[in-house]
PDB file of N, CA and C in Angstrom:
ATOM      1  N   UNK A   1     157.696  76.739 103.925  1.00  0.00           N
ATOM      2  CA  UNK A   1     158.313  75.515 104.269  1.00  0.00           C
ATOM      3  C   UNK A   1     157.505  74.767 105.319  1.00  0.00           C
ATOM      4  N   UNK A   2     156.720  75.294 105.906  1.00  0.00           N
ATOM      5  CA  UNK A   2     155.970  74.753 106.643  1.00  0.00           C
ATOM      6  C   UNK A   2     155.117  74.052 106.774  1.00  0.00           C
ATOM      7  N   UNK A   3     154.467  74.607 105.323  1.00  0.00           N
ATOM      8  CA  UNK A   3     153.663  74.100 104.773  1.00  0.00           C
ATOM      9  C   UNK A   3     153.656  72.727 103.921  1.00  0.00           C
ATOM     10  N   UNK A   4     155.273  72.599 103.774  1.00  0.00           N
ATOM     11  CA  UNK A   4     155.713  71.738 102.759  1.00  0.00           C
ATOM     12  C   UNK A   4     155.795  71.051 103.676  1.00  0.00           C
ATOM     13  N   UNK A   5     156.417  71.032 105.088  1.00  0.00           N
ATOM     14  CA  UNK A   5     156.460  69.932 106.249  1.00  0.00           C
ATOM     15  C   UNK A   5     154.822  69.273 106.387  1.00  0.00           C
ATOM     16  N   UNK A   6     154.006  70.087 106.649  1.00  0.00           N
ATOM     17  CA  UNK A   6     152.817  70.033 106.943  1.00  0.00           C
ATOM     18  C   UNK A   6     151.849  68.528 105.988  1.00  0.00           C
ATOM     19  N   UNK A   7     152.263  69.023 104.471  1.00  0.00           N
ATOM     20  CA  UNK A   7     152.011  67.948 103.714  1.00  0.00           C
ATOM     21  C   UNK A   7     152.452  66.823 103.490  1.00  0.00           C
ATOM     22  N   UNK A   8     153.892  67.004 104.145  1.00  0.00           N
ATOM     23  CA  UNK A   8     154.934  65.584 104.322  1.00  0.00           C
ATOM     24  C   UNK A   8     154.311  64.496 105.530  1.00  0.00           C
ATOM     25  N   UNK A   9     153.695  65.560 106.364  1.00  0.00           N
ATOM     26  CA  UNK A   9     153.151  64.749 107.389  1.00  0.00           C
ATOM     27  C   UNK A   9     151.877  64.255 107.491  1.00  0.00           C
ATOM     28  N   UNK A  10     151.242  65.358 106.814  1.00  0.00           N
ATOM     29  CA  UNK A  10     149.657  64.301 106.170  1.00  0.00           C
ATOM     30  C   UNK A  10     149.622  62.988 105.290  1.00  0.00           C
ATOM     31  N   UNK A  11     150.601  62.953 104.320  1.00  0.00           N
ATOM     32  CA  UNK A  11     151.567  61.698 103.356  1.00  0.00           C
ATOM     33  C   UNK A  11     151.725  60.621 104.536  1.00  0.00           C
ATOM     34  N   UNK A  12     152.909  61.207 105.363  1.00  0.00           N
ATOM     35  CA  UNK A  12     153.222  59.888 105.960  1.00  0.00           C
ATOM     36  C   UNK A  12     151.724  59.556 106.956  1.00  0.00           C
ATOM     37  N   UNK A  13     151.111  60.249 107.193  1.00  0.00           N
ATOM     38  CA  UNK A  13     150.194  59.649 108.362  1.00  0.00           C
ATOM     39  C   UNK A  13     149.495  58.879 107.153  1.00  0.00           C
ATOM     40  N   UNK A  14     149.108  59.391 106.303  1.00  0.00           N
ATOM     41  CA  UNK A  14     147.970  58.416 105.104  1.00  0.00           C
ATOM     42  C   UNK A  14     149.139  57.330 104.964  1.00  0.00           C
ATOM     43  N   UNK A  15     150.019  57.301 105.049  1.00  0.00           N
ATOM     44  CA  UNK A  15     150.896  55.648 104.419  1.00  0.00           C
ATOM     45  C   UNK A  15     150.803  55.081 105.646  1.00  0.00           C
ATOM     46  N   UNK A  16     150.537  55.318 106.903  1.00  0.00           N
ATOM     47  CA  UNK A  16     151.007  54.708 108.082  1.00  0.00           C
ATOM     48  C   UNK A  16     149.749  54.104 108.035  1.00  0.00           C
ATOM     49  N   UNK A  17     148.607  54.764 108.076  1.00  0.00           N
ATOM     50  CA  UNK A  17     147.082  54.699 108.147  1.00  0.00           C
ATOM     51  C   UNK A  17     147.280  53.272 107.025  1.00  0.00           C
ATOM     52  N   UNK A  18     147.556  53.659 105.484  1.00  0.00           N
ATOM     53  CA  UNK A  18     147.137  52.342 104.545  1.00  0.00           C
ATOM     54  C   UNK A  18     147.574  50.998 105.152  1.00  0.00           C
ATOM     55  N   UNK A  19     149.120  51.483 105.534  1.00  0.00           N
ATOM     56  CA  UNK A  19     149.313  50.128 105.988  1.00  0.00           C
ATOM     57  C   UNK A  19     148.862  49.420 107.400  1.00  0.00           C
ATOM     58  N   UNK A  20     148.428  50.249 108.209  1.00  0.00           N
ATOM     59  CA  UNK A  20     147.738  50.004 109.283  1.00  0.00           C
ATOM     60  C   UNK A  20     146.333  48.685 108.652  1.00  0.00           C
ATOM     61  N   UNK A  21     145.574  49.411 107.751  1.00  0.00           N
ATOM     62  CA  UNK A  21     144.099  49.432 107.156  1.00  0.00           C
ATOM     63  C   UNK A  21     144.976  47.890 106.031  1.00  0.00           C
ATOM     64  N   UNK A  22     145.818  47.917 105.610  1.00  0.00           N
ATOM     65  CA  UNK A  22     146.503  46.824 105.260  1.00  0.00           C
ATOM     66  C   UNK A  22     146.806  45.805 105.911  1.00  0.00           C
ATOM     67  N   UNK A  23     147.360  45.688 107.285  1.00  0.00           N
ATOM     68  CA  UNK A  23     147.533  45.037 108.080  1.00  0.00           C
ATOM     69  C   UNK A  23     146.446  44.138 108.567  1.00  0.00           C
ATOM     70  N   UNK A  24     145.368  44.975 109.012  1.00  0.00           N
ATOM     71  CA  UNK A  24     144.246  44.602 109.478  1.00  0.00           C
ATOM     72  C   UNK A  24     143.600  43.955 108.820  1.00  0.00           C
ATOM     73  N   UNK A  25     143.486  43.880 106.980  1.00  0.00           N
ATOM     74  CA  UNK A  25     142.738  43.566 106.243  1.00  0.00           C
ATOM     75  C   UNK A  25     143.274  41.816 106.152  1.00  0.00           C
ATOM     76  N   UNK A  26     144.987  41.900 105.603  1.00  0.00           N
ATOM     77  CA  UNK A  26     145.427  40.948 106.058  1.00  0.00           C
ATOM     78  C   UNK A  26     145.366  39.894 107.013  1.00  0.00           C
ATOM     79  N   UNK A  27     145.567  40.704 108.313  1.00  0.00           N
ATOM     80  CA  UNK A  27     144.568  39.089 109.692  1.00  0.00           C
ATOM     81  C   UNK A  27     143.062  38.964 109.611  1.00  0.00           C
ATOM     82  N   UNK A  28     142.531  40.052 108.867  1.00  0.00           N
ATOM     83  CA  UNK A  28     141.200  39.493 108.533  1.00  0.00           C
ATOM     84  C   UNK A  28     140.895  38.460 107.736  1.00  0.00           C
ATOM     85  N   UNK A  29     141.610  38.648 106.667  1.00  0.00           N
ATOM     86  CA  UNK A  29     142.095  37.597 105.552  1.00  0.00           C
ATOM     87  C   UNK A  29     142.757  36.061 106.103  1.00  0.00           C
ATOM     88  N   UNK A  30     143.464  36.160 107.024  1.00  0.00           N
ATOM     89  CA  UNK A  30     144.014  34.888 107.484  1.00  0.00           C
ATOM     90  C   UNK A  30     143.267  34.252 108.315  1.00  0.00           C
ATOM     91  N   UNK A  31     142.992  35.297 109.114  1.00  0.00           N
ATOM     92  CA  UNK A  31     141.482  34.406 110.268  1.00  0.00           C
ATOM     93  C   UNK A  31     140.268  33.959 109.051  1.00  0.00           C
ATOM     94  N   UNK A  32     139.646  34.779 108.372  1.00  0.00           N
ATOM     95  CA  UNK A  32     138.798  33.916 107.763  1.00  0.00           C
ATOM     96  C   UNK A  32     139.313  32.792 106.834  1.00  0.00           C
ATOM     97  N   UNK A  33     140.943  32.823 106.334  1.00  0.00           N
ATOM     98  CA  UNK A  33     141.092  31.655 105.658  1.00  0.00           C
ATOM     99  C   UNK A  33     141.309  30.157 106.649  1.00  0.00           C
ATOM    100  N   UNK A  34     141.852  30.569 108.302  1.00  0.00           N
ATOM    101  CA  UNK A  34     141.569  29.567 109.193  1.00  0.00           C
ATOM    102  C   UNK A  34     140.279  29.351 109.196  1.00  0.00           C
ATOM    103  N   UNK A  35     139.701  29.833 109.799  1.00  0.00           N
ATOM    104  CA  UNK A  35     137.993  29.399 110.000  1.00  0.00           C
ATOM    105  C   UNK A  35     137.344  28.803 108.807  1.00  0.00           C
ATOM    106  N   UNK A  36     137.804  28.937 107.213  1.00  0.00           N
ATOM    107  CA  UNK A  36     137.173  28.160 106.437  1.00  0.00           C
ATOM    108  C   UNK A  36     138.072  26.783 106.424  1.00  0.00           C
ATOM    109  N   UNK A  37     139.571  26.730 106.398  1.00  0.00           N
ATOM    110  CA  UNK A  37     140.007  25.580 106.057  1.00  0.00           C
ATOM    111  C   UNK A  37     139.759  24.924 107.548  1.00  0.00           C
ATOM    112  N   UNK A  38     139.401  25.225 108.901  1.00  0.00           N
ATOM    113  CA  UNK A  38     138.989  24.547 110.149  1.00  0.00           C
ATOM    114  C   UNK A  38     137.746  23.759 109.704  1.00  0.00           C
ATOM    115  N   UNK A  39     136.682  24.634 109.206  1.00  0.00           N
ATOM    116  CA  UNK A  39     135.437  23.863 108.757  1.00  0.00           C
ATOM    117  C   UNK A  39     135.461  22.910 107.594  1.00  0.00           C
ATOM    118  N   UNK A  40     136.498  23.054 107.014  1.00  0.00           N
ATOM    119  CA  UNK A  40     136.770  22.132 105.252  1.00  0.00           C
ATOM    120  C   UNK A  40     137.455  20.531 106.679  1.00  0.00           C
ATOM    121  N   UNK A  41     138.400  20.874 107.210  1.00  0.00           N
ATOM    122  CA  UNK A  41     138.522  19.755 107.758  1.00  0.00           C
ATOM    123  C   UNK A  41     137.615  18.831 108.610  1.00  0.00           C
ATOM    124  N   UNK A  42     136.938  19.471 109.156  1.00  0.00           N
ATOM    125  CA  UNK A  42     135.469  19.014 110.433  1.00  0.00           C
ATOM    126  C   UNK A  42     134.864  18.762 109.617  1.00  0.00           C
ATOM    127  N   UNK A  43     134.287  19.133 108.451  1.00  0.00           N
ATOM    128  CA  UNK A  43     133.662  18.495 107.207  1.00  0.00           C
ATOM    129  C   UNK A  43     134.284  16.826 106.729  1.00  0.00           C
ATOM    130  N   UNK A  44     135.461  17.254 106.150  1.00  0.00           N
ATOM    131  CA  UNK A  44     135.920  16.373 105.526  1.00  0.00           C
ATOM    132  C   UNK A  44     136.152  15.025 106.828  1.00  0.00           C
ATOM    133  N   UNK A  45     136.196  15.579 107.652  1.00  0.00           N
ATOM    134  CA  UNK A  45     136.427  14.088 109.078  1.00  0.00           C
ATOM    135  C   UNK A  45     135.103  14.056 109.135  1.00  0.00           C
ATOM    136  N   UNK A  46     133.959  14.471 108.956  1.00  0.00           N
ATOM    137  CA  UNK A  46     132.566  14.215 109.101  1.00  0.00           C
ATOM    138  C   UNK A  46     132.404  13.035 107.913  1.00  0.00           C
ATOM    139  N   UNK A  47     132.815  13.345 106.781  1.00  0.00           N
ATOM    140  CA  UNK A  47     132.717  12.887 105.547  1.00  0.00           C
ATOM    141  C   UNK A  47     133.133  11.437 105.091  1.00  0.00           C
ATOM    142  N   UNK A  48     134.426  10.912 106.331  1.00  0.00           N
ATOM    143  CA  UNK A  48     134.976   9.963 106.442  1.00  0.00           C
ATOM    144  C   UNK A  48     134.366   9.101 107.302  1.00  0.00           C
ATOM    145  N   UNK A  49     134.018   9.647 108.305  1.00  0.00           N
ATOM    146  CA  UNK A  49     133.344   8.853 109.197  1.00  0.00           C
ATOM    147  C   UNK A  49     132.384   8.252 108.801  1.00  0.00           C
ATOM    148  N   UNK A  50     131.364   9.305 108.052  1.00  0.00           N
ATOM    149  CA  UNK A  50     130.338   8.433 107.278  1.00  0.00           C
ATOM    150  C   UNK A  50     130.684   7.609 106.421  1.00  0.00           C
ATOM    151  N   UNK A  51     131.879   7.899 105.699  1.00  0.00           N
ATOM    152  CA  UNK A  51     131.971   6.434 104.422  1.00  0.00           C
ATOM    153  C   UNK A  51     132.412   5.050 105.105  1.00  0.00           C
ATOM    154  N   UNK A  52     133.087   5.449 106.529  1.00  0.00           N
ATOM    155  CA  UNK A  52     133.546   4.479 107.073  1.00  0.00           C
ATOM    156  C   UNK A  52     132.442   3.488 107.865  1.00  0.00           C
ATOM    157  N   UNK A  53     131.137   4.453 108.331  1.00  0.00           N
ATOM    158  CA  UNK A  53     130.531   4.043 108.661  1.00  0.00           C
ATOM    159  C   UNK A  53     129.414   2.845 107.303  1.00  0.00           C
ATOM    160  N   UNK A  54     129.173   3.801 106.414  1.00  0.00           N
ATOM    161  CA  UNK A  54     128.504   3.227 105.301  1.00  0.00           C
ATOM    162  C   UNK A  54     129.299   1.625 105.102  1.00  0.00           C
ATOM    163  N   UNK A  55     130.738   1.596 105.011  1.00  0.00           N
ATOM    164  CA  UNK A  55     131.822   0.810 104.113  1.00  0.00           C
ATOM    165  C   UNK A  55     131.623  -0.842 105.106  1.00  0.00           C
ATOM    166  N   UNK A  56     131.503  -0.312 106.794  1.00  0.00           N
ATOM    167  CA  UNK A  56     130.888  -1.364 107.657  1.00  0.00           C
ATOM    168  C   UNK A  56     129.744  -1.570 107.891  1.00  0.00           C
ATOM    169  N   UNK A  57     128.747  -0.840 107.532  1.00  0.00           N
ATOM    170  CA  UNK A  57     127.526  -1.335 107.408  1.00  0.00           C
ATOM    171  C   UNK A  57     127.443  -2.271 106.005  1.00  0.00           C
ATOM    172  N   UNK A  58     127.797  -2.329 105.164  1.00  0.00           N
ATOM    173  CA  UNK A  58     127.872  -2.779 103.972  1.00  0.00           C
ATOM    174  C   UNK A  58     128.733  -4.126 104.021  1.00  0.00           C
ATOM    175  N   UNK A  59     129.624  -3.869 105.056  1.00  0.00           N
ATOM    176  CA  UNK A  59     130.571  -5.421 104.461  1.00  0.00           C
ATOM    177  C   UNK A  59     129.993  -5.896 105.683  1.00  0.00           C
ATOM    178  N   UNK A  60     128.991  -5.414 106.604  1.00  0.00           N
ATOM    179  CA  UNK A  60     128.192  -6.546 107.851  1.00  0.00           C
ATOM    180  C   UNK A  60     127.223  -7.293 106.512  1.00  0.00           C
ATOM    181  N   UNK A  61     126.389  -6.560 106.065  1.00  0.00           N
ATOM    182  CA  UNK A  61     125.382  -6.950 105.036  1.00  0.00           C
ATOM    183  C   UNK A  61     125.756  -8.204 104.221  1.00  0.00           C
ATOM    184  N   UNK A  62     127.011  -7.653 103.411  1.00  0.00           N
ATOM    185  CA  UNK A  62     127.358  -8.542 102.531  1.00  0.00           C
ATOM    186  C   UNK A  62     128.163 -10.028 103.711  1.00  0.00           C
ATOM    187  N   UNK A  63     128.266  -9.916 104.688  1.00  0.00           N
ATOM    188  CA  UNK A  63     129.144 -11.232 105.039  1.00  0.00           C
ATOM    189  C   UNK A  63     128.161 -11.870 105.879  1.00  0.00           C
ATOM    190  N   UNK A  64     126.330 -11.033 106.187  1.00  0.00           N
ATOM    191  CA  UNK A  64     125.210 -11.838 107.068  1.00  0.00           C
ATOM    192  C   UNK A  64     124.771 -12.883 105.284  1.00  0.00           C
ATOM    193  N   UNK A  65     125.072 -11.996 103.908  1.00  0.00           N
ATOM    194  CA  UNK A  65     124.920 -12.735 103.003  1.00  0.00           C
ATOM    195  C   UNK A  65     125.824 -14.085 102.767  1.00  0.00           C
ATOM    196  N   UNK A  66     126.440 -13.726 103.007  1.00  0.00           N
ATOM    197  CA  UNK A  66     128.094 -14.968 102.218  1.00  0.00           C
ATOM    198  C   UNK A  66     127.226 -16.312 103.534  1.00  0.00           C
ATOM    199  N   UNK A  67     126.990 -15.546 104.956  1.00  0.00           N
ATOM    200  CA  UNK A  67     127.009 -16.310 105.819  1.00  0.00           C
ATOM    201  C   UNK A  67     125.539 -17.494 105.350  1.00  0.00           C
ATOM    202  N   UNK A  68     124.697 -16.457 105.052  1.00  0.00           N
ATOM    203  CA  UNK A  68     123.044 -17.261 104.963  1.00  0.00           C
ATOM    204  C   UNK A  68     123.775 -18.334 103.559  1.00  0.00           C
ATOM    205  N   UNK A  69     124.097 -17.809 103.014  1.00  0.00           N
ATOM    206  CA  UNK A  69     124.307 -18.742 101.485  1.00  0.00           C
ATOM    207  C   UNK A  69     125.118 -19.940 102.030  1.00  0.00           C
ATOM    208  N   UNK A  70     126.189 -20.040 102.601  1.00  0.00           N
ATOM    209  CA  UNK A  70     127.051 -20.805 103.047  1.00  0.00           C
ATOM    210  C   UNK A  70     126.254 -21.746 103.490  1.00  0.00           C
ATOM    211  N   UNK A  71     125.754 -21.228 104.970  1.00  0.00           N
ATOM    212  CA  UNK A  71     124.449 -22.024 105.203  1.00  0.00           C
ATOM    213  C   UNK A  71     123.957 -22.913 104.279  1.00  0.00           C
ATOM    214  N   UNK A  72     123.158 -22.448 103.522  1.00  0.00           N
ATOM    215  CA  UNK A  72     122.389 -22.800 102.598  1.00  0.00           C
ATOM    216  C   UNK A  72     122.798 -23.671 101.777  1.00  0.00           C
ATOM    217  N   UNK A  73     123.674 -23.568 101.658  1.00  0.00           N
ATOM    218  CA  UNK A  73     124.900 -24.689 100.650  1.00  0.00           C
ATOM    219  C   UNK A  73     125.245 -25.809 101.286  1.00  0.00           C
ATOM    220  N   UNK A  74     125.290 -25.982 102.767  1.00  0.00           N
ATOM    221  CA  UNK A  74     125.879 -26.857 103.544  1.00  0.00           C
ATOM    222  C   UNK A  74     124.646 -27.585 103.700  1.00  0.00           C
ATOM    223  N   UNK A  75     123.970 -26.832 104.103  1.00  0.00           N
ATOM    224  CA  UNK A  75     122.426 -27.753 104.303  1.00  0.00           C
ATOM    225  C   UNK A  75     121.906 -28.837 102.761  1.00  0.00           C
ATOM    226  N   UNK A  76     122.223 -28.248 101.488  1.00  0.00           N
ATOM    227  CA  UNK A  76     121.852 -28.800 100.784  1.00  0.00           C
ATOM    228  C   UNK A  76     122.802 -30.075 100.378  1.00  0.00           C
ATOM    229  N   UNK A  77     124.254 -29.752 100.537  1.00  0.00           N
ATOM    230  CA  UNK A  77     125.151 -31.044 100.331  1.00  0.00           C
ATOM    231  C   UNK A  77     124.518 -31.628 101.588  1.00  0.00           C
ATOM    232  N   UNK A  78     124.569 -31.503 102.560  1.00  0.00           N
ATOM    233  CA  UNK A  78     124.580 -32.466 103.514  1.00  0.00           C
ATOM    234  C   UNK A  78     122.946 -33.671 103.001  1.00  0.00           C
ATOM    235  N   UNK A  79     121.813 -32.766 102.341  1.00  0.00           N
ATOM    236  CA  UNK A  79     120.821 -33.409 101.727  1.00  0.00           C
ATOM    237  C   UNK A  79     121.048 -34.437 100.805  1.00  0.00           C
ATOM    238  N   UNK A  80     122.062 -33.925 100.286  1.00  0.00           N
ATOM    239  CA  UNK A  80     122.767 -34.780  98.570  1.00  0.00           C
ATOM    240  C   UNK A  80     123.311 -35.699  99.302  1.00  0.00           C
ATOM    241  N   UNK A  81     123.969 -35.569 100.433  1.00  0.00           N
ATOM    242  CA  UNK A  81     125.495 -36.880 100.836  1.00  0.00           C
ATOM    243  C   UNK A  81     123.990 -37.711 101.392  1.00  0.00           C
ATOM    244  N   UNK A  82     123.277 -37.261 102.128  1.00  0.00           N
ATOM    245  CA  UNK A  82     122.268 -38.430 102.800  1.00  0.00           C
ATOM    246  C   UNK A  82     121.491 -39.260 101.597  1.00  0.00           C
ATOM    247  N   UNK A  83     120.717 -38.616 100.543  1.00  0.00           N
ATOM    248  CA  UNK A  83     120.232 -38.931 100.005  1.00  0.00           C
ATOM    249  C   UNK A  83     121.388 -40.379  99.024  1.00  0.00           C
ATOM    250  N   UNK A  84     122.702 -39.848  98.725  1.00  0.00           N
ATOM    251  CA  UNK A  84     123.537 -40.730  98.221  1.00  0.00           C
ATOM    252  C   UNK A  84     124.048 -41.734  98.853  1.00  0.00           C
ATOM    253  N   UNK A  85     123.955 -41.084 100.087  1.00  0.00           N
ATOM    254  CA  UNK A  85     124.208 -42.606 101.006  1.00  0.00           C
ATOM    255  C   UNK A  85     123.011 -43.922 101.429  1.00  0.00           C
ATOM    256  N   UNK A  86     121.616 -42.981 100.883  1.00  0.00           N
ATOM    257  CA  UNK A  86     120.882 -44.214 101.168  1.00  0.00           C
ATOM    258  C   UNK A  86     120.519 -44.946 100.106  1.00  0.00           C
ATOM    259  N   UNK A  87     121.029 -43.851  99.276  1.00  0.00           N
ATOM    260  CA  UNK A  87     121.076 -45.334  97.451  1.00  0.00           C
ATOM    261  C   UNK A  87     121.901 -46.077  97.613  1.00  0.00           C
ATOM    262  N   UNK A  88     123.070 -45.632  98.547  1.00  0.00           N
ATOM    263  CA  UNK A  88     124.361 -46.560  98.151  1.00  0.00           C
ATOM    264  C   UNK A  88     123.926 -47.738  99.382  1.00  0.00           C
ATOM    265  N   UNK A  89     123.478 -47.244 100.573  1.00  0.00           N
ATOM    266  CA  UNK A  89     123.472 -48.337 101.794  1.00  0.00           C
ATOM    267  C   UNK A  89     122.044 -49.156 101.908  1.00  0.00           C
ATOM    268  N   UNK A  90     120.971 -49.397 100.736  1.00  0.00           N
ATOM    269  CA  UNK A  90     120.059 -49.842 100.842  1.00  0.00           C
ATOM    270  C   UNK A  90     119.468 -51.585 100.727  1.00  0.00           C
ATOM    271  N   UNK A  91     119.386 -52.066 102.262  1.00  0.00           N
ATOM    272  CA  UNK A  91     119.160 -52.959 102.041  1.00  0.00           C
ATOM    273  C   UNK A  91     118.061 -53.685 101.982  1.00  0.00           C
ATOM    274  N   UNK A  92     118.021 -55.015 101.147  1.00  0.00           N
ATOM    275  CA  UNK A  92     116.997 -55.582 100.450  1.00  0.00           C
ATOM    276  C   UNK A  92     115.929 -55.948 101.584  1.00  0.00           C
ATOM    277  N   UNK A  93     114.926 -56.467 102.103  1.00  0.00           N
ATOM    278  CA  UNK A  93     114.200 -56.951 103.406  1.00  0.00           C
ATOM    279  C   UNK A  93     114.471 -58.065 103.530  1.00  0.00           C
ATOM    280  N   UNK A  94     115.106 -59.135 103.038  1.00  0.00           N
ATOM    281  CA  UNK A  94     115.588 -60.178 103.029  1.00  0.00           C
ATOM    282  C   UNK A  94     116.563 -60.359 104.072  1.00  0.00           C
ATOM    283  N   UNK A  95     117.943 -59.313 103.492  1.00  0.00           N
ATOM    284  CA  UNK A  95     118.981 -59.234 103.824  1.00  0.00           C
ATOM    285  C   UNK A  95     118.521 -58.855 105.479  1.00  0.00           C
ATOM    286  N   UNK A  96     117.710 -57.610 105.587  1.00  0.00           N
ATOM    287  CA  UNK A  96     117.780 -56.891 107.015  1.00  0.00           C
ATOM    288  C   UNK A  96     117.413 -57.748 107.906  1.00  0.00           C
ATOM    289  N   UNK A  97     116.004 -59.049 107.684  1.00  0.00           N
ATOM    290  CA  UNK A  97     115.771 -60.042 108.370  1.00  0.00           C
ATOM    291  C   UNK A  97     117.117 -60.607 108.588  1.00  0.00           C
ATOM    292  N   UNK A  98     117.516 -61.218 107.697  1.00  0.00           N
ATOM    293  CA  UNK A  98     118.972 -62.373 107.903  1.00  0.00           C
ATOM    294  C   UNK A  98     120.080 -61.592 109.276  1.00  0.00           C
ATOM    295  N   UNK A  99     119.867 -59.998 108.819  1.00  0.00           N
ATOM    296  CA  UNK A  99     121.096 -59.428 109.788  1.00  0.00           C
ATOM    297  C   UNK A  99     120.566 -59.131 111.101  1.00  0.00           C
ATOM    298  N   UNK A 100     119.225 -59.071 111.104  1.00  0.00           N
ATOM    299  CA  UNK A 100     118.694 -59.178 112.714  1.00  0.00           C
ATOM    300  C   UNK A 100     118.373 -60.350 113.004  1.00  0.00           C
ATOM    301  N   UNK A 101     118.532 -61.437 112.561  1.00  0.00           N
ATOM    302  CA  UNK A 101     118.104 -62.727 113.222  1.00  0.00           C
ATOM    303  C   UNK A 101     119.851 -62.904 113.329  1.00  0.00           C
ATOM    304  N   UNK A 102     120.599 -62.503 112.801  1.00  0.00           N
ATOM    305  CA  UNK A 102     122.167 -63.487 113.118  1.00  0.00           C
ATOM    306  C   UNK A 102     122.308 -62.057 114.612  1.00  0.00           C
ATOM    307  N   UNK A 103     122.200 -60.918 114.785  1.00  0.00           N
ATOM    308  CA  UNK A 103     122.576 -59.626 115.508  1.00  0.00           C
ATOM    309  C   UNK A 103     121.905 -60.814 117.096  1.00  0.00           C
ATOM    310  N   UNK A 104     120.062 -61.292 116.826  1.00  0.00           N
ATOM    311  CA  UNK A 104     119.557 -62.014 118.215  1.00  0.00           C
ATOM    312  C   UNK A 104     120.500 -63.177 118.304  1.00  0.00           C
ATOM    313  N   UNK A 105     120.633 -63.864 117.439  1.00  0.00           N
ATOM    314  CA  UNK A 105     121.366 -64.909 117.663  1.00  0.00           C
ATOM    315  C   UNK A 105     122.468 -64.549 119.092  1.00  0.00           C
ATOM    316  N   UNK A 106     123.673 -63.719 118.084  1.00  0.00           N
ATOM    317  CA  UNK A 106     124.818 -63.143 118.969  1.00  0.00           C
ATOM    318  C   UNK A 106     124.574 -63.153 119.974  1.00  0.00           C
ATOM    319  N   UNK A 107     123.533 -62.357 120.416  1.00  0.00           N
ATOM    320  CA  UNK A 107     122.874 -61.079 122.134  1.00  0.00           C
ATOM    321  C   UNK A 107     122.662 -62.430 122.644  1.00  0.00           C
ATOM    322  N   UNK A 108     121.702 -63.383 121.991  1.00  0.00           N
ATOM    323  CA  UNK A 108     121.066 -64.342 123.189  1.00  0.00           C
ATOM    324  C   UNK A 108     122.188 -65.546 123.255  1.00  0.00           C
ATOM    325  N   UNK A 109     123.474 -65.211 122.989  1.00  0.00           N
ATOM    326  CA  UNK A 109     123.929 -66.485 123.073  1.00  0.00           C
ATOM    327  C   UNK A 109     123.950 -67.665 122.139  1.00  0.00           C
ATOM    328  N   UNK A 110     123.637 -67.794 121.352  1.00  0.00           N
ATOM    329  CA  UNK A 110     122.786 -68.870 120.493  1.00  0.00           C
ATOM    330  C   UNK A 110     124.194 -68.856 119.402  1.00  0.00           C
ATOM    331  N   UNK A 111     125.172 -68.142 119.680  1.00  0.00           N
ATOM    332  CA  UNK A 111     125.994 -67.457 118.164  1.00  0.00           C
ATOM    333  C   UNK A 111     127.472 -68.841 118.261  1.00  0.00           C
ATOM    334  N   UNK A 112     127.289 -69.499 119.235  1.00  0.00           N
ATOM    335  CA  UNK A 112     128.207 -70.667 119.770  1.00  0.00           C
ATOM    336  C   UNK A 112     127.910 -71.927 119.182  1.00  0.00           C
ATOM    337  N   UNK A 113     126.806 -71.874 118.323  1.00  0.00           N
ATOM    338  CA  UNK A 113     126.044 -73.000 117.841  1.00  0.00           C
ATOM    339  C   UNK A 113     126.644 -73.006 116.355  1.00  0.00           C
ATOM    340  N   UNK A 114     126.936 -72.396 116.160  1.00  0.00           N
ATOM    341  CA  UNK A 114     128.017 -72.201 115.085  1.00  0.00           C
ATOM    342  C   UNK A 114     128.932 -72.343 114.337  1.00  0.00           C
ATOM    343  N   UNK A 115     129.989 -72.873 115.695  1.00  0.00           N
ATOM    344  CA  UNK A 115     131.251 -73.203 116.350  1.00  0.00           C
ATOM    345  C   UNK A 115     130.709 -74.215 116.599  1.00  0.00           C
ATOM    346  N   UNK A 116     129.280 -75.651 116.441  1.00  0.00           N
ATOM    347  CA  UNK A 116     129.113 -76.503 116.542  1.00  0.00           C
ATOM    348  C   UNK A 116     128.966 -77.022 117.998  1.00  0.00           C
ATOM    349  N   UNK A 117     128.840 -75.722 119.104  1.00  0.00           N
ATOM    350  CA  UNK A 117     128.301 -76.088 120.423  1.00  0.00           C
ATOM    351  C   UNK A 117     127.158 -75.767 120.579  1.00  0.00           C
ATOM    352  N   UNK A 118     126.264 -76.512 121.377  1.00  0.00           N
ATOM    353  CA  UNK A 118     124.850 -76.138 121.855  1.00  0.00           C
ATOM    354  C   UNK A 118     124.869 -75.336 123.231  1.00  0.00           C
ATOM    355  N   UNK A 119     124.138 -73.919 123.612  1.00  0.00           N
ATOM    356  CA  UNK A 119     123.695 -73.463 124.712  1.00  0.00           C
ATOM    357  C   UNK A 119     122.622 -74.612 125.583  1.00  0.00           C
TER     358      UNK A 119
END
């Protein structure tokens, strides 16, 4: 019978032992599943930062574009409105004499003679 105790107690020490050797294997198992999903996140916030960074470097690019074109567009109407305004406002050399000799008239006084008085 002693013997039969003897083996009861080698049993339980080997089950105490597995689950000991179980236990351990287990927080081994959980610490390395922290430490990988810690690095999956520091990754993945690495990962964002860069697209975020890429996403504003990209819409600076595209809006120094929108900006130069805009530019570029304004400068050229403003070419078109001048150019249309001097077809439309062009006067004959005739006319420009007539409007600077009546403009001296005015300045020197002379514009009363008009009105049928003499300076």
């Amino acid at each position: 019978m002693a013997e039969g105790k003897t083996v009861m107690r080698d049993v339980i020490q080997k089950i105490i032992a597995t689950e000991a050797e179980a236990k351990r294997r287990v927080q081994m198992a959980n610490s390395e599943a922290e430490r990988i999903l810690s690095e999956a996140r520091k990754r993945a916030q690495e990962l964002v930062a860069t697209a975020r960074q890429t996403a504003r470097l990209d819409a600076e690019k595209m809006l120094a574009t929108t900006l130069q074109t805009a530019e570029a567009e304004k400068k050229e109407r403003l070419a078109h409105a001048a150019a249309e305004i001097e077809t439309q406002v062009s006067v004959d050399e005739a006319t420009a004499r007539q409007v600077v000799e009546a403009v001296t008239r005015w300045v020197c006084g002379f514009h009363e003679t008009t009105r049928g008085i003499t300076p």
